[in-house]
PDB file of N, CA and C in Angstrom:
ATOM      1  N   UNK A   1     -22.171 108.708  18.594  1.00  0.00           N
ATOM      2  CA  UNK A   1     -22.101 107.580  17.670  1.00  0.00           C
ATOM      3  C   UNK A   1     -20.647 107.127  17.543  1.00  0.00           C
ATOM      4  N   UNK A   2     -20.393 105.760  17.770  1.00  0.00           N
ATOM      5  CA  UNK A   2     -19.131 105.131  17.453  1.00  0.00           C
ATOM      6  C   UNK A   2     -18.688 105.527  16.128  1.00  0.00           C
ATOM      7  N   UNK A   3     -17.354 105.543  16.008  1.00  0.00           N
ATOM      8  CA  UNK A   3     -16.295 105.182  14.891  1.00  0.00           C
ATOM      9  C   UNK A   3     -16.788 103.953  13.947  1.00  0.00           C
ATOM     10  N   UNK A   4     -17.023 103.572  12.832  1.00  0.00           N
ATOM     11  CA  UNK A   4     -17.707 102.982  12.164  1.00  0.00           C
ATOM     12  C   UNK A   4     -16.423 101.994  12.000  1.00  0.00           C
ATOM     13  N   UNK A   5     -15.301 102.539  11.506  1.00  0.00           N
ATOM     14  CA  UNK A   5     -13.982 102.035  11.198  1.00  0.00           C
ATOM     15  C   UNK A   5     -13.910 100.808  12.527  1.00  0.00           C
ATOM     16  N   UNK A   6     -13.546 101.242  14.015  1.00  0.00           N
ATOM     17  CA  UNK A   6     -13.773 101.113  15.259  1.00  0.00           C
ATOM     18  C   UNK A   6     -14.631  99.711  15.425  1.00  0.00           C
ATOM     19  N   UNK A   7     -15.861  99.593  14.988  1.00  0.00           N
ATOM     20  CA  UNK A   7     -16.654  98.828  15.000  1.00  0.00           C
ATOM     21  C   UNK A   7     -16.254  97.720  14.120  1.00  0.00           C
ATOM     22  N   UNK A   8     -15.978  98.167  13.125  1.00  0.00           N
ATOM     23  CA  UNK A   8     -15.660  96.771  12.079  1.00  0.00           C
ATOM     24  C   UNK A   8     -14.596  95.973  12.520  1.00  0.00           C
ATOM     25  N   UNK A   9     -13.532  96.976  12.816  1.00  0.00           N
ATOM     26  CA  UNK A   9     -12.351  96.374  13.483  1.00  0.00           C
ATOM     27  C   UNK A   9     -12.653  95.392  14.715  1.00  0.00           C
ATOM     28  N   UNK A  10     -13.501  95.389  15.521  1.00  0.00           N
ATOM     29  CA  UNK A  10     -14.070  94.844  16.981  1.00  0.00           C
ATOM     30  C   UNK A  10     -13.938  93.454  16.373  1.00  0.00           C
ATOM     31  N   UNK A  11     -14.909  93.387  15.490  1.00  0.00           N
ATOM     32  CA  UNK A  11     -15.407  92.201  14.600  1.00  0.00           C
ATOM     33  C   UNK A  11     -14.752  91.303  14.207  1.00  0.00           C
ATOM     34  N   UNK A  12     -13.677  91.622  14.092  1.00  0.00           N
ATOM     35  CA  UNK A  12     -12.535  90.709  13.650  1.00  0.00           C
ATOM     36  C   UNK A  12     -11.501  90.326  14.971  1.00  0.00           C
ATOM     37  N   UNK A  13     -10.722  88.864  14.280  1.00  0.00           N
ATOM     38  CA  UNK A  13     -10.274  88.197  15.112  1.00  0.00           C
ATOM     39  C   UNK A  13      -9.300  89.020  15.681  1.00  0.00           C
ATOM     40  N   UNK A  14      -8.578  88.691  16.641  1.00  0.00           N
ATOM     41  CA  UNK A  14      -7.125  89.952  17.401  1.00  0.00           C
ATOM     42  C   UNK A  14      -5.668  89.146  16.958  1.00  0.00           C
ATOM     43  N   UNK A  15      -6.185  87.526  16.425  1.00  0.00           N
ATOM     44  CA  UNK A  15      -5.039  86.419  15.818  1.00  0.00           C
ATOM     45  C   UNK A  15      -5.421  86.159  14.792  1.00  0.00           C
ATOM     46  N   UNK A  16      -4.551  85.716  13.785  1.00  0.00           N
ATOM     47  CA  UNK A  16      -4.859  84.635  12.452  1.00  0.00           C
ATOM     48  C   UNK A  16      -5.394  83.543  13.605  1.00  0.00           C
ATOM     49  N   UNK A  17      -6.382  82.759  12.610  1.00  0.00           N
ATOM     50  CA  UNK A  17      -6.792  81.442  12.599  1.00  0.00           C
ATOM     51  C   UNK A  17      -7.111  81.152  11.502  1.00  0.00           C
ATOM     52  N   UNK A  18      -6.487  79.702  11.454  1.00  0.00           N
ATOM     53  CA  UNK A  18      -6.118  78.670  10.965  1.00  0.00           C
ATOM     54  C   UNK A  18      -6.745  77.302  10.978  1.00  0.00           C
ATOM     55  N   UNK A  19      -7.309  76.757   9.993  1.00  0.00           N
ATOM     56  CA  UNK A  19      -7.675  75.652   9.722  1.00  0.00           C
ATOM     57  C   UNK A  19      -6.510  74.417   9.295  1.00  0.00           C
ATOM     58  N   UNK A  20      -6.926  73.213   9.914  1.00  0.00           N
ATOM     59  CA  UNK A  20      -5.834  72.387   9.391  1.00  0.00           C
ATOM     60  C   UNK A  20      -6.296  70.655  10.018  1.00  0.00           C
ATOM     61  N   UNK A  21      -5.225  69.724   9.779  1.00  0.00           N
ATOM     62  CA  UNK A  21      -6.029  68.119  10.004  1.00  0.00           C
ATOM     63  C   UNK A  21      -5.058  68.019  10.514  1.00  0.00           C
ATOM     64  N   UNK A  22      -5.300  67.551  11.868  1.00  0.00           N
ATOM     65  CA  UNK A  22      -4.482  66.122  12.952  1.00  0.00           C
ATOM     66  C   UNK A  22      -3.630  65.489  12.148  1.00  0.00           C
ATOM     67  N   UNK A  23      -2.553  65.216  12.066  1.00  0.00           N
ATOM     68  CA  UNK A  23      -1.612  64.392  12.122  1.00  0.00           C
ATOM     69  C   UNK A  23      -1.329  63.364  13.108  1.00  0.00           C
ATOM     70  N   UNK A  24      -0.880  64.011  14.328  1.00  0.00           N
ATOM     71  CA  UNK A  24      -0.050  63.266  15.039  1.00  0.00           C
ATOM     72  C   UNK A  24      -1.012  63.546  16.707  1.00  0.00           C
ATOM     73  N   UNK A  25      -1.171  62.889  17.515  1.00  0.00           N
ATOM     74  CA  UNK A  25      -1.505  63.574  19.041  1.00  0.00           C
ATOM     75  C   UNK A  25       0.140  63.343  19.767  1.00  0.00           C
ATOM     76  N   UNK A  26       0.602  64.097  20.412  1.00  0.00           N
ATOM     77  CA  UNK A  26       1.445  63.662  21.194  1.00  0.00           C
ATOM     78  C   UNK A  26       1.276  63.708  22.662  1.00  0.00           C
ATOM     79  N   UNK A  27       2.122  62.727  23.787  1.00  0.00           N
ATOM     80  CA  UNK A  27       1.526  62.303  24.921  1.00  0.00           C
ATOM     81  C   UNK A  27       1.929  63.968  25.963  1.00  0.00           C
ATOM     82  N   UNK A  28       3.027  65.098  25.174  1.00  0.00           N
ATOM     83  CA  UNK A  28       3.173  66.098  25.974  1.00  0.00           C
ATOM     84  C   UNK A  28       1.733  67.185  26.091  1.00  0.00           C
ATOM     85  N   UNK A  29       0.551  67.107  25.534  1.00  0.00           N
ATOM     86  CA  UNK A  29      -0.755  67.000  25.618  1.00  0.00           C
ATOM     87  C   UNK A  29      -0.193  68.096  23.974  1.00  0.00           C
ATOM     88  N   UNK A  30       0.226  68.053  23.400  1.00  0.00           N
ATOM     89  CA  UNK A  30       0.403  69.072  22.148  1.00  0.00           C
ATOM     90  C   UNK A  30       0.070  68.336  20.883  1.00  0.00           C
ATOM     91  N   UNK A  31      -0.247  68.500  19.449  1.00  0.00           N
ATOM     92  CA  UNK A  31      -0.106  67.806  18.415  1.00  0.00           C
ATOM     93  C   UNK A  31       0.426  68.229  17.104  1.00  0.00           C
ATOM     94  N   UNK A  32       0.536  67.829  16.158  1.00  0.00           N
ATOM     95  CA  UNK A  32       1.121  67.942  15.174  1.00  0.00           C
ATOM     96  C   UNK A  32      -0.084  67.911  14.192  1.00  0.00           C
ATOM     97  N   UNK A  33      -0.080  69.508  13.471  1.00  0.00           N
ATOM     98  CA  UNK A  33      -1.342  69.631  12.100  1.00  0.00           C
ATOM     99  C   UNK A  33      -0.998  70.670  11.417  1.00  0.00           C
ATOM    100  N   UNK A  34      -1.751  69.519  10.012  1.00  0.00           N
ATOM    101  CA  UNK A  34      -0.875  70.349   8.273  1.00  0.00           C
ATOM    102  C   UNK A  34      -2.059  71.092   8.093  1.00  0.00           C
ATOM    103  N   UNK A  35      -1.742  72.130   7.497  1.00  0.00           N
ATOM    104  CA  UNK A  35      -2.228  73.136   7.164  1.00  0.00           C
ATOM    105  C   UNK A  35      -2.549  72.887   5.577  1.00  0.00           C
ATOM    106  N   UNK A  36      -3.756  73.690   5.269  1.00  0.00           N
ATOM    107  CA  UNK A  36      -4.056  73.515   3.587  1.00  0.00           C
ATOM    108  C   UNK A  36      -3.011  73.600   2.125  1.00  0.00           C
ATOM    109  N   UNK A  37      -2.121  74.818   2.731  1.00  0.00           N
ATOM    110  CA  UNK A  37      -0.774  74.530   2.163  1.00  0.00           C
ATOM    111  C   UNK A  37       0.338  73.693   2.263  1.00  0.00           C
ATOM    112  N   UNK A  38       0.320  72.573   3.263  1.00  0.00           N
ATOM    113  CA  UNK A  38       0.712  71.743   2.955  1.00  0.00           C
ATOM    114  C   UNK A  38       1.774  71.593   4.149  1.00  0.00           C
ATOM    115  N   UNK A  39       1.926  72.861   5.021  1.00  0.00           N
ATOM    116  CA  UNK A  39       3.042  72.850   6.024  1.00  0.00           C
ATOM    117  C   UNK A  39       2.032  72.827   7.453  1.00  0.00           C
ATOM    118  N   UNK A  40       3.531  72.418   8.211  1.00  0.00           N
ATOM    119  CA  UNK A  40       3.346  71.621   9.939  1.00  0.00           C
ATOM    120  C   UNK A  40       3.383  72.447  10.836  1.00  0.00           C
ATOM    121  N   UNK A  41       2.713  72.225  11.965  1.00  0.00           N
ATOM    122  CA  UNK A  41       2.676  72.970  12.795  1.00  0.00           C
ATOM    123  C   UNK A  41       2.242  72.086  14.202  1.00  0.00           C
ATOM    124  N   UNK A  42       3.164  72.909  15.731  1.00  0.00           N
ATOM    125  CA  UNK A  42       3.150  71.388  16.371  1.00  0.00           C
ATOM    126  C   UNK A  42       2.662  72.558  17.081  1.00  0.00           C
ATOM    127  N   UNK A  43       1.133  72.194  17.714  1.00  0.00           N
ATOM    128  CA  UNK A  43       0.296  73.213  18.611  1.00  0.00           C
ATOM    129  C   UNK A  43      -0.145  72.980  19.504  1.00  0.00           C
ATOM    130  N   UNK A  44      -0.621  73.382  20.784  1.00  0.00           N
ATOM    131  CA  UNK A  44      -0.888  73.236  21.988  1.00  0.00           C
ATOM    132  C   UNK A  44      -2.519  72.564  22.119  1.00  0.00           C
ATOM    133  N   UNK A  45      -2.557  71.510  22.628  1.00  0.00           N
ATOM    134  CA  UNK A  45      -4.038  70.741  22.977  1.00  0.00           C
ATOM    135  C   UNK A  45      -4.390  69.560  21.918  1.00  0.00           C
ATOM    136  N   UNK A  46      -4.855  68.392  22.465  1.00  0.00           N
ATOM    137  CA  UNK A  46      -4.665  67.016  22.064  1.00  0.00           C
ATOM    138  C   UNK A  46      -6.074  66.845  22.413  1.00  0.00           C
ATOM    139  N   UNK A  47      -7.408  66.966  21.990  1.00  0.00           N
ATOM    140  CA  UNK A  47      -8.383  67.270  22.013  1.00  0.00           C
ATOM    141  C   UNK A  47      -9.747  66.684  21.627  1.00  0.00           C
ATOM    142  N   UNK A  48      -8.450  66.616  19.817  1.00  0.00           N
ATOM    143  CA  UNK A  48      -9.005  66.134  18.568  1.00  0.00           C
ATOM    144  C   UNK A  48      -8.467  65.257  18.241  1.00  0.00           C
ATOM    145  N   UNK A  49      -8.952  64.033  17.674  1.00  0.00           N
ATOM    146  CA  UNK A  49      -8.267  62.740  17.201  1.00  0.00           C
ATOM    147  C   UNK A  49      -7.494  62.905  15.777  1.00  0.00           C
ATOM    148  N   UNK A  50      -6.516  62.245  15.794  1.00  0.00           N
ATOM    149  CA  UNK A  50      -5.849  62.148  14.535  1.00  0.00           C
ATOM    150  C   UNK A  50      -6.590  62.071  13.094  1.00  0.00           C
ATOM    151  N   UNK A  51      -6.677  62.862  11.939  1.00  0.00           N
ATOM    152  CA  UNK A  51      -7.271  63.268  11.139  1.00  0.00           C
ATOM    153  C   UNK A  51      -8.547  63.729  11.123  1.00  0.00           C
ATOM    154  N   UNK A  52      -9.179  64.583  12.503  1.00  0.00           N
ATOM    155  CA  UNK A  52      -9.514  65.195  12.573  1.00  0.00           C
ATOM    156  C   UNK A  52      -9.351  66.990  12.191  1.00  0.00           C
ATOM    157  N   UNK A  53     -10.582  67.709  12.015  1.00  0.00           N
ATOM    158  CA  UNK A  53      -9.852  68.730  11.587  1.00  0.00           C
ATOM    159  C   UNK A  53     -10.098  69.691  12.273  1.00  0.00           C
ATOM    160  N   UNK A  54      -9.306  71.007  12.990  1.00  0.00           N
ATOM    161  CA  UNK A  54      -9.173  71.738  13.934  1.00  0.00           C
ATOM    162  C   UNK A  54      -9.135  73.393  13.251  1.00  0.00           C
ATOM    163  N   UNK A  55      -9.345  73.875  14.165  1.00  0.00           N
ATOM    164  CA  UNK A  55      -9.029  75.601  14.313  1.00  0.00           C
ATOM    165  C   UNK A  55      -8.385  75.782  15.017  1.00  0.00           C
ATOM    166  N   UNK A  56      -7.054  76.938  14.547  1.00  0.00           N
ATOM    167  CA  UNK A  56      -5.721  77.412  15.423  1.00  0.00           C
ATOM    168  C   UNK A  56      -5.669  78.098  15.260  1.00  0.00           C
ATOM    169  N   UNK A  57      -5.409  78.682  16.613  1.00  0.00           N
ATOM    170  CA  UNK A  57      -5.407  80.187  16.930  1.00  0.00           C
ATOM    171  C   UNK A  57      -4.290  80.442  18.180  1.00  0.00           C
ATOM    172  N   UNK A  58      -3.223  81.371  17.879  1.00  0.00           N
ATOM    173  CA  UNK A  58      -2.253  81.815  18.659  1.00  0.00           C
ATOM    174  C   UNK A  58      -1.358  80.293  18.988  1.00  0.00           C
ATOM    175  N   UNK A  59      -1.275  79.755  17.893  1.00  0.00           N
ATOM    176  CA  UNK A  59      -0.435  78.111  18.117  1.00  0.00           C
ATOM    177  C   UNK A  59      -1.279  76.821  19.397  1.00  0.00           C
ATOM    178  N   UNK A  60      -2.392  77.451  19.235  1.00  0.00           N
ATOM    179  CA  UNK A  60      -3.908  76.349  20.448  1.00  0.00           C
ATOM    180  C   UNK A  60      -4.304  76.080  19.261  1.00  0.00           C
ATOM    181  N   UNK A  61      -4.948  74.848  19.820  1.00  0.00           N
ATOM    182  CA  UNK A  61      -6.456  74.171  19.390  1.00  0.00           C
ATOM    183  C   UNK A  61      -7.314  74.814  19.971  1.00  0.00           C
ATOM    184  N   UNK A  62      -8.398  75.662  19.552  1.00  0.00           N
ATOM    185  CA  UNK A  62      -9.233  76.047  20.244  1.00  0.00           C
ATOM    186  C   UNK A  62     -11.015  75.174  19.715  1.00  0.00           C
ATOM    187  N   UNK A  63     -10.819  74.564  19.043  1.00  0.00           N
ATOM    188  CA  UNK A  63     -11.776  73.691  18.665  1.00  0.00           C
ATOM    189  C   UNK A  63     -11.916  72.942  17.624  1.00  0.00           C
ATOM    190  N   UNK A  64     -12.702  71.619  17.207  1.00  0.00           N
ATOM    191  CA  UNK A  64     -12.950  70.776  15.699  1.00  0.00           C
ATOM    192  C   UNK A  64     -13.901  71.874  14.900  1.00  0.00           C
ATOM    193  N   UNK A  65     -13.935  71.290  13.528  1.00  0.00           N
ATOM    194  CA  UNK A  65     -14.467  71.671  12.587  1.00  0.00           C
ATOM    195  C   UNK A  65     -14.797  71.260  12.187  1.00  0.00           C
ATOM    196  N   UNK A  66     -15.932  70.705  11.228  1.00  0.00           N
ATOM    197  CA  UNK A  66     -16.196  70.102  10.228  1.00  0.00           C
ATOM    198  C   UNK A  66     -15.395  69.547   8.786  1.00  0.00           C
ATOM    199  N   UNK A  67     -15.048  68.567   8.169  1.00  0.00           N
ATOM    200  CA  UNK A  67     -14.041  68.319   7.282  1.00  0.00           C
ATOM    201  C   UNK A  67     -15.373  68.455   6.052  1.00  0.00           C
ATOM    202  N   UNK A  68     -15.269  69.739   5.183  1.00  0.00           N
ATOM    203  CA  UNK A  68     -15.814  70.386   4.446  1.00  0.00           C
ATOM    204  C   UNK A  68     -15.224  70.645   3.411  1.00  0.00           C
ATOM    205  N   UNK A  69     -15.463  70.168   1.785  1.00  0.00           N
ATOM    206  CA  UNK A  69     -15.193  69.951   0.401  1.00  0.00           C
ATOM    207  C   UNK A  69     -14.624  71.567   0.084  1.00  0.00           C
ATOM    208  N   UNK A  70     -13.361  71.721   0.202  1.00  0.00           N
ATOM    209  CA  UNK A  70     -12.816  73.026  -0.413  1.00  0.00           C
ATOM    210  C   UNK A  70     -12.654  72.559  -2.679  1.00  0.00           C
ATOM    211  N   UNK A  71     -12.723  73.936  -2.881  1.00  0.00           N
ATOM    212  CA  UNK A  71     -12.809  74.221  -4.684  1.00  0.00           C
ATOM    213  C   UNK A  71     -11.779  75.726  -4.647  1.00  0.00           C
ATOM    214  N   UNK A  72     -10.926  75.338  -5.832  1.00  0.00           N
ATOM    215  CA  UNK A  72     -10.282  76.251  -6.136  1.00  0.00           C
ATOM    216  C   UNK A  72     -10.984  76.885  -7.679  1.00  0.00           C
ATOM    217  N   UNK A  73     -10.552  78.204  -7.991  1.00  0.00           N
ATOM    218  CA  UNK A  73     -11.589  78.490  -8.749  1.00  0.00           C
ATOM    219  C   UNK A  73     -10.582  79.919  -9.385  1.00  0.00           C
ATOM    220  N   UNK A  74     -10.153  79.437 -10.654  1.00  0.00           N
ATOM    221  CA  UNK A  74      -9.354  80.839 -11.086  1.00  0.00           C
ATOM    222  C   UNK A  74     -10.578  81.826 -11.947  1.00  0.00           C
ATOM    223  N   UNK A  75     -10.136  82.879 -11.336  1.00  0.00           N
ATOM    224  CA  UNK A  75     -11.174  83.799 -12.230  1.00  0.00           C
ATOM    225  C   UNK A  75     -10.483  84.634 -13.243  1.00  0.00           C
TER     226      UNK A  75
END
């Protein structure tokens, strides 16, 4: 029987990813996208149209997302 620890770990990503919206496309095929906190990031793949919203992973676009109603919520 596997390591239980082992297994959970598998499960998870090996990078942060990151959600965030198009800004800018630029013509070096890279673009420019803000993140929910509010800061920039100029990442590899031009993919997604400007205010579109993306997933980043290891400074790529690795795909769109859905632009989905975030709630903050103090407990």
């Amino acid at each position: 029987m596997a390591n239980v620890w082992t297994k959970f770990r598998d499960l998870l990503p090996s990078r942060a990813q990151l959600t965030g919206k198009v800004l800018t496309v630029h013509s070096d095929g890279t673009s420019t996208v803000e993140l929910p906190d509010g800061s920039n990031l100029r990442v590899t793949g031009d993919s997604v149209a400007v205010d579109g919203w993306v997933l980043v992973e290891g400074n790529r676009i690795i795909g769109e997302v859905p632009d989905l109603p975030t709630y903050d919520a103090d407990v």
